[in-house]
N, C-alpha and C. Protein backbone atom coordinates (compact mmCIF):
# COMPACT_ATOMS: atom_id res chain seq x y z
N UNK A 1 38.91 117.86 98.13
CA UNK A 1 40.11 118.53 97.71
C UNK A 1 41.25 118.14 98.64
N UNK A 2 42.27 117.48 98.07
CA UNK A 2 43.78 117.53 98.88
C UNK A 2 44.11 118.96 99.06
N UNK A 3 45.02 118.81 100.17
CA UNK A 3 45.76 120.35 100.66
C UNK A 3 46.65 119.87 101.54
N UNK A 4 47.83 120.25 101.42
CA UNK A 4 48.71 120.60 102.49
C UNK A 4 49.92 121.81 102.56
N UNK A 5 50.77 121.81 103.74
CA UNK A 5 51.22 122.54 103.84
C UNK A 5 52.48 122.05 104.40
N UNK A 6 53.58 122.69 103.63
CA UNK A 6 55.01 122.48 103.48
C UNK A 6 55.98 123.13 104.10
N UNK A 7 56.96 123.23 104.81
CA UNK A 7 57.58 123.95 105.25
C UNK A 7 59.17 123.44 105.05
N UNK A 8 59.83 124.60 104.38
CA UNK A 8 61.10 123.90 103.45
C UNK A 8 62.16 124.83 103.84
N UNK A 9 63.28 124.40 103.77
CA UNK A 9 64.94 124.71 104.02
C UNK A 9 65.64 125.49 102.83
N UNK A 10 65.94 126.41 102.39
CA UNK A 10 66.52 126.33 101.60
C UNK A 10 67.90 127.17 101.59
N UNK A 11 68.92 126.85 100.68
CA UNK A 11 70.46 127.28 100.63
C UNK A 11 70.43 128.66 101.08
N UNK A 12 71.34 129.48 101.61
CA UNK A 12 71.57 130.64 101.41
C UNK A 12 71.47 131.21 100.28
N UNK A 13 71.09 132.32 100.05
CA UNK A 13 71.28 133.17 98.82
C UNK A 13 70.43 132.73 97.34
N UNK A 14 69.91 131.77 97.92
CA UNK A 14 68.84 130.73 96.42
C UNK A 14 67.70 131.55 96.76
N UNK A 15 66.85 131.60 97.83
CA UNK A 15 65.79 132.13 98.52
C UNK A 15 64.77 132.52 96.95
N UNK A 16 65.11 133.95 96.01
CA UNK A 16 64.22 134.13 95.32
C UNK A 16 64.00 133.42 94.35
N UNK A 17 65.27 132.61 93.38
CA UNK A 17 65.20 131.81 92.25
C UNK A 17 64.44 130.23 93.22
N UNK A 18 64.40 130.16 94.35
CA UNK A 18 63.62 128.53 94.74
C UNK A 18 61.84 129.28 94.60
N UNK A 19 61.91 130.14 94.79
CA UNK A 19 60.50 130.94 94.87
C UNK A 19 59.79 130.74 93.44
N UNK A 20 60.57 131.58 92.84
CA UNK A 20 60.35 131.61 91.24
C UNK A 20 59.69 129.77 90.80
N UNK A 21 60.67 129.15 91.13
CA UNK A 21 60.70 127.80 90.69
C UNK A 21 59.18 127.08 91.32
N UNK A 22 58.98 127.82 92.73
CA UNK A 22 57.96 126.89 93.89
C UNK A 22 56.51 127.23 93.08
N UNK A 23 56.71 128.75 92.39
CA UNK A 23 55.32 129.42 92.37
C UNK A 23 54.93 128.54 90.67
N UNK A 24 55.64 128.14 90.08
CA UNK A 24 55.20 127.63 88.60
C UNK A 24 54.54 126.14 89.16
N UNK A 25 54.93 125.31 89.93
CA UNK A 25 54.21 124.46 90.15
C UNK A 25 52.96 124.27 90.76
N UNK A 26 52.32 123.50 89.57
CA UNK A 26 50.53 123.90 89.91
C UNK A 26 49.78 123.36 90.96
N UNK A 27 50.15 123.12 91.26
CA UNK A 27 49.17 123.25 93.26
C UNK A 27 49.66 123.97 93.78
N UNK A 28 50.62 124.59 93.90
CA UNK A 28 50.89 125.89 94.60
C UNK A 28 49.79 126.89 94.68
N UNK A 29 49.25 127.01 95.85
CA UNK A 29 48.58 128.06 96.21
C UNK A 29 48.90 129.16 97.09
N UNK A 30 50.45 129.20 97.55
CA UNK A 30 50.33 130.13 98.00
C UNK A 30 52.21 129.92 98.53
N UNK A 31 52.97 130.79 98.77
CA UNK A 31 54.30 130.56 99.20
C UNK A 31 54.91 132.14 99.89
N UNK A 32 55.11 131.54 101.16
CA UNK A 32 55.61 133.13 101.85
C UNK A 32 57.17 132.59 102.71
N UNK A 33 57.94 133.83 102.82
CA UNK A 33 59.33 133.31 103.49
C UNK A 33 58.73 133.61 104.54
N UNK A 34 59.28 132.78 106.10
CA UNK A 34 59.16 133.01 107.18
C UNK A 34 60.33 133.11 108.01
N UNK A 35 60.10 133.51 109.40
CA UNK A 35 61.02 133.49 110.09
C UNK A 35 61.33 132.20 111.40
N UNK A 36 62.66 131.34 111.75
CA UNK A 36 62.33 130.07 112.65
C UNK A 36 63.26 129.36 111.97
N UNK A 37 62.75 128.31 111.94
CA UNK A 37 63.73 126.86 112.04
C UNK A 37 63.80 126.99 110.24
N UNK A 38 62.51 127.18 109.71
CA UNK A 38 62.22 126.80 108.53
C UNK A 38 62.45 128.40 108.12
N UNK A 39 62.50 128.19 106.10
CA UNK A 39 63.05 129.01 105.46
C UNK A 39 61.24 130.30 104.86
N UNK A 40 60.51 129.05 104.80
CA UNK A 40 59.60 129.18 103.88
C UNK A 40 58.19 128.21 104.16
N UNK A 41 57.20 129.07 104.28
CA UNK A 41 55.70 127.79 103.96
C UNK A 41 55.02 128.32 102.78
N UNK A 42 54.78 126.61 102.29
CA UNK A 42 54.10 126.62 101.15
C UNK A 42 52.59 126.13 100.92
N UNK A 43 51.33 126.56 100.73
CA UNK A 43 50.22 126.09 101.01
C UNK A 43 49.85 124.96 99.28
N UNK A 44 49.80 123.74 99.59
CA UNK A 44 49.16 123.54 98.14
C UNK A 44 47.52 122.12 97.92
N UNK A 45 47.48 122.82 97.15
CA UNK A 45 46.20 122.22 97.04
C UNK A 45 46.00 121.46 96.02
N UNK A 46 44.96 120.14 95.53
CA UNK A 46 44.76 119.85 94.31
C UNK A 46 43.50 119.36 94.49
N UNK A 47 42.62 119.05 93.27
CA UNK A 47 41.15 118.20 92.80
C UNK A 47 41.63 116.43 93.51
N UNK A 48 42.81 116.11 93.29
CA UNK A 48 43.06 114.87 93.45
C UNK A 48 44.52 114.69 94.59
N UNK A 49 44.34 113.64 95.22
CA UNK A 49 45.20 113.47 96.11
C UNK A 49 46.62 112.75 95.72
N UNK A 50 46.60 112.35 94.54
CA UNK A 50 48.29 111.41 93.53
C UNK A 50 48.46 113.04 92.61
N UNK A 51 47.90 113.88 92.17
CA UNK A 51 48.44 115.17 91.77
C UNK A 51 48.78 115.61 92.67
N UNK A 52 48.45 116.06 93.69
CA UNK A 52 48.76 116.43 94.63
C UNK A 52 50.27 115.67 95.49
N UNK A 53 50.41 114.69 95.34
CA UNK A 53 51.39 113.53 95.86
C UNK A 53 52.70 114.32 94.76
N UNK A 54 52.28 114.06 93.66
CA UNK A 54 52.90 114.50 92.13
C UNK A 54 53.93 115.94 92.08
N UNK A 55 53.27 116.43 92.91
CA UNK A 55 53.81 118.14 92.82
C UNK A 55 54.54 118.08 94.28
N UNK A 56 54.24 117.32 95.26
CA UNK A 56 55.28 117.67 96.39
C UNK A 56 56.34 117.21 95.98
N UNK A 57 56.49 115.53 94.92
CA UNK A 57 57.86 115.34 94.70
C UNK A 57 58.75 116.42 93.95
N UNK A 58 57.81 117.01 92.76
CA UNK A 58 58.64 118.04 92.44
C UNK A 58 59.29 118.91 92.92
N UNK A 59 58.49 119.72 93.89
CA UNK A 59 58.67 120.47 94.80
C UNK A 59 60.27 120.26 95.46
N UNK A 60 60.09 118.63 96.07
CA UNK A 60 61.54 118.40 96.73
C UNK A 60 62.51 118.13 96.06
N UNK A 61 62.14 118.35 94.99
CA UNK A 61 63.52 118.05 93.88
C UNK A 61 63.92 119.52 93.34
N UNK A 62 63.16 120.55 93.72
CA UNK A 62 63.77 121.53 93.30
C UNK A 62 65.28 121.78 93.80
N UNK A 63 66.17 122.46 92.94
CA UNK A 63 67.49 122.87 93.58
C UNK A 63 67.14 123.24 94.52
N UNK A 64 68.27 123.41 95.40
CA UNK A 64 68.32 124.36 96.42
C UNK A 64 67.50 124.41 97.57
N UNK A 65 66.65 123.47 97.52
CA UNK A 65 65.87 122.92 98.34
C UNK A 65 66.65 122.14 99.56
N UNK A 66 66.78 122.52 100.88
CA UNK A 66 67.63 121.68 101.10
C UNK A 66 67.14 120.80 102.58
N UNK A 67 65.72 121.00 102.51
CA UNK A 67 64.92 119.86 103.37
C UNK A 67 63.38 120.54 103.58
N UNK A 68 62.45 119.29 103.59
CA UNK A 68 61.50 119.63 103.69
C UNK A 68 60.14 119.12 104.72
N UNK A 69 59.28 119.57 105.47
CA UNK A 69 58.25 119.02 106.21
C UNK A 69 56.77 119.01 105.56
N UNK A 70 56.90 118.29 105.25
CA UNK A 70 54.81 117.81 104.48
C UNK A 70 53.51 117.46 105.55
N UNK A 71 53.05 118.29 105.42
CA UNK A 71 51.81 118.07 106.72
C UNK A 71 50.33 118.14 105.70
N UNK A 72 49.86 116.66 105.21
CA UNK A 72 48.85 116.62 104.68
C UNK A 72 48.04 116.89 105.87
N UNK A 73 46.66 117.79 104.83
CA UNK A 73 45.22 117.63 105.99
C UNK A 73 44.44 116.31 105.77
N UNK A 74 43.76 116.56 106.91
CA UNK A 74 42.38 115.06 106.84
C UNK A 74 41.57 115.97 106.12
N UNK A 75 40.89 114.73 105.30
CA UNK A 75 39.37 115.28 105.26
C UNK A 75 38.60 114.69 106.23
């Protein structure tokens, strides 16, 4: 199983509609706001590692998104 974990920027005042948007995409397993440099971590997972590739681009193309850190795991 691919998995990683994301940690993303986003605009002022977007915060719940980037949420809305983060949680429909399907490797999303999990998305909490935090507090720090970053806005938000996102845990996601897939069966395959190019789906998985597939959904982070989406991910960074969401609006309002306005930078992001990708930390794939090893298997």
């Amino acid at each position: 199983m691919a998995k990683a974990f994301i940690l993303i920027n986003i605009a002022s005042g977007a915060e719940e509609s980037v949420l809305k948007n983060i949680i429909k995409i399907q490797s999303t397993v999990k998305a909490d706001f935090i507090y720090g440099k970053y806005d938000c971590i996102i845990i996601m997972e897939s069966d395959k590692t190019d789906s998985l590739k597939t959904d982070i681009f989406l991910l960074r193309k969401t609006p309002n998104i306005t930078s992001t850190l990708t930390m794939m795991v090893i298997d």
